[in-house]
Protein backbone atom coordinates (compact mmCIF):
# COMPACT_ATOMS: atom_id res chain seq x y z
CA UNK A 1 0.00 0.00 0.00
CA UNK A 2 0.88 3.23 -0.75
CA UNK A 3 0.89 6.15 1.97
CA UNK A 4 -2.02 7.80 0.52
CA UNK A 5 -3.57 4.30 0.77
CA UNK A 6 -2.68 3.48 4.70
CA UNK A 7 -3.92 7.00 5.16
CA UNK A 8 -7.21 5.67 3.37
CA UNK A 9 -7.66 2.74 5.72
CA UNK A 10 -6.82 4.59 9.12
CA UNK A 11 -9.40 6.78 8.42
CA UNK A 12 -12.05 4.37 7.36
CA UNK A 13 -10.74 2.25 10.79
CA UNK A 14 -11.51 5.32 12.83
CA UNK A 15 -14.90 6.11 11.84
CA UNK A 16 -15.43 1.92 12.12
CA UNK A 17 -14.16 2.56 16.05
CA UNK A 18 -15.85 5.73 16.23
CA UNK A 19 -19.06 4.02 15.49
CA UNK A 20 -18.81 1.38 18.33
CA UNK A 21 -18.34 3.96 20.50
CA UNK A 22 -21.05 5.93 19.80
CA UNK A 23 -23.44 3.46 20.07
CA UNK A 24 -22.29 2.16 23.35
CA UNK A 25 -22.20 5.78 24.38
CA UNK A 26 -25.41 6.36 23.51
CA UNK A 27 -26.70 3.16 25.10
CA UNK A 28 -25.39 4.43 28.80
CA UNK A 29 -26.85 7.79 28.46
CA UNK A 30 -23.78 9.47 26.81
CA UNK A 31 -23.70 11.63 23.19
CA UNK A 32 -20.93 11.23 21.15
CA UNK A 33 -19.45 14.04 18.35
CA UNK A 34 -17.52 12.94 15.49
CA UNK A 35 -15.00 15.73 13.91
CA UNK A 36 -11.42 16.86 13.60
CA UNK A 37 -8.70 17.10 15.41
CA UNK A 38 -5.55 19.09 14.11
CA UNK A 39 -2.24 17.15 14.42
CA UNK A 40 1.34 18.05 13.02
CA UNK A 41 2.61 16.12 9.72
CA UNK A 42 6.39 16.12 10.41
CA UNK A 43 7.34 12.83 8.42
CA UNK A 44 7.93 12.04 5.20
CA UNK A 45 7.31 15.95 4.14
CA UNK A 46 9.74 19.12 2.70
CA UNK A 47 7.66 20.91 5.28
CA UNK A 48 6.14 20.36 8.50
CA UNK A 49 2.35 21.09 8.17
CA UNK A 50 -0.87 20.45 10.26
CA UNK A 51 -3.32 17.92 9.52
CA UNK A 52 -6.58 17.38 10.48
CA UNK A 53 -7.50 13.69 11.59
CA UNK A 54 -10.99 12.35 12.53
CA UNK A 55 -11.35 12.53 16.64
CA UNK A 56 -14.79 11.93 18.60
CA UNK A 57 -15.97 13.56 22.03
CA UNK A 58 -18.20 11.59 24.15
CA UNK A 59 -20.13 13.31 26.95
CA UNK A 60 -21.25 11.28 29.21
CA UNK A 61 -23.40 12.08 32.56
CA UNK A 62 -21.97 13.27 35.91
CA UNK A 63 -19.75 15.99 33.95
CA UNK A 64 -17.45 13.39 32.11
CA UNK A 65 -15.73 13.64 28.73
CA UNK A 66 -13.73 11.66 26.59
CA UNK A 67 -12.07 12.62 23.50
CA UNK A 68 -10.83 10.47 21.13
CA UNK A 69 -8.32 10.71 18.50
CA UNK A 70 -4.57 9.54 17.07
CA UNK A 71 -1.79 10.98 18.93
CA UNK A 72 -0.42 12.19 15.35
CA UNK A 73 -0.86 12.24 11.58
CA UNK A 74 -2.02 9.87 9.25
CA UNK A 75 -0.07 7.65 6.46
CA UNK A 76 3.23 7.55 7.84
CA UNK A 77 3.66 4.23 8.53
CA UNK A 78 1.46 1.17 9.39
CA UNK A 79 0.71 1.91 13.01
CA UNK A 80 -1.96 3.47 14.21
CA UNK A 81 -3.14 4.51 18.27
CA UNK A 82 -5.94 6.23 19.50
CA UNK A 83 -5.41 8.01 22.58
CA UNK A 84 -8.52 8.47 24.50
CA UNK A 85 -8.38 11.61 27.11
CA UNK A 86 -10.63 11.13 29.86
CA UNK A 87 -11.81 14.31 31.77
CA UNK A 88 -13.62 14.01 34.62
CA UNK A 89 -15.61 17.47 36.22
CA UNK A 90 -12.70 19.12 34.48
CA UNK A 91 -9.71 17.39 35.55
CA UNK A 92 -8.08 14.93 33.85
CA UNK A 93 -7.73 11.14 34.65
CA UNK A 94 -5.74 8.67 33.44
CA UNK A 95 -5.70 8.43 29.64
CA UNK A 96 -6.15 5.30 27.60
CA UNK A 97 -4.41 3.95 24.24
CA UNK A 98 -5.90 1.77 21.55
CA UNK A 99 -4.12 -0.21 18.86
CA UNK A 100 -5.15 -1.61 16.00
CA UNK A 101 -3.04 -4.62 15.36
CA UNK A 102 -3.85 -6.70 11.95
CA UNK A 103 -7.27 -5.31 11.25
CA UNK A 104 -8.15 -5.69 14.84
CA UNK A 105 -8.70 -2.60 17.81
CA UNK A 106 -6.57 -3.68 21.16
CA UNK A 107 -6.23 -2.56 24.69
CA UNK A 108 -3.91 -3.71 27.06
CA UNK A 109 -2.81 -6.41 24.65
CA UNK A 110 -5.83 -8.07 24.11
CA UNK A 111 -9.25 -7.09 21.34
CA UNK A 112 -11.20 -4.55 22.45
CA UNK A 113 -14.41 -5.44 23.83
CA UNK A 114 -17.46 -3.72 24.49
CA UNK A 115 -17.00 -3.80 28.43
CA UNK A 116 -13.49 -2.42 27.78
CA UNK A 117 -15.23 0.62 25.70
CA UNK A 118 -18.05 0.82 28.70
CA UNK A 119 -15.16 0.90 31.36
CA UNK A 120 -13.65 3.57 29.25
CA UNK A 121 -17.05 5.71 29.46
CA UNK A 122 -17.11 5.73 33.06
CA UNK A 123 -14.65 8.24 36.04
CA UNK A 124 -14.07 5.04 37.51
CA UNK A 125 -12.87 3.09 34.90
CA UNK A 126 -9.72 1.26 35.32
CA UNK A 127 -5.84 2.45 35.46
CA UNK A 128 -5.08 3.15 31.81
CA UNK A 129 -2.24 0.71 30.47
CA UNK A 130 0.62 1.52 28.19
């Protein structure tokens, strides 16, 4: 695949995520935003230059937030993280990171599940892992 290609298939793999989320969030009382975060294109580029990438913000009850969205630009490489920022009556709690490995969303080493995504949603959720 080409980089304009990889870039192609992040994207569509966001929205995919981005979807599951929403629904769940919307399922525990939550409403979810889809739309763009800016991030900084450093690789592979004469220039450095911003890029916008899809991110999603989740409200959820009892003054909660998460935003979701890669930690940098899209179609330099084959990797690609979401790091989910969890805000909680305006401080911020421990953040989580998602992987998608071969097609498939991770966390903590092991496929994403819908209680993972729930736990996520939720102040209380558990301690992020790296």
């Amino acid at each position: 695949m080409n980089l304009q290609e990889i870039r192609e298939a992040h994207i569509a793999a966001l929205h995919e995520l981005y979807k599951r989320i929403a629904d769940i969030a919307r399922s525990i009382g939550g409403v979810a935003t889809e739309g763009t975060a800016p991030r900084r294109l450093t690789v592979n580029v004469a220039v450095p230059r911003d890029e916008n990438v899809p991110a999603l913000t989740v409200e959820m009850p009892d003054n909660f937030q998460v935003n979701f969205g890669p930690p940098n630009a899209l179609g330099h490489g084959n990797a690609l993280s979401v790091r989910a920022q969890r805000i909680h009556h305006g401080g911020t709690r421990n953040d989580w990171t998602l992987n998608l490995m071969q097609g498939v969303w991770q966390y903590a080493q092991k496929t994403l599940s819908d209680e993972d995504i729930r736990r996520c949603l939720t102040p209380e959720g558990p301690p992020a892992l790296y």
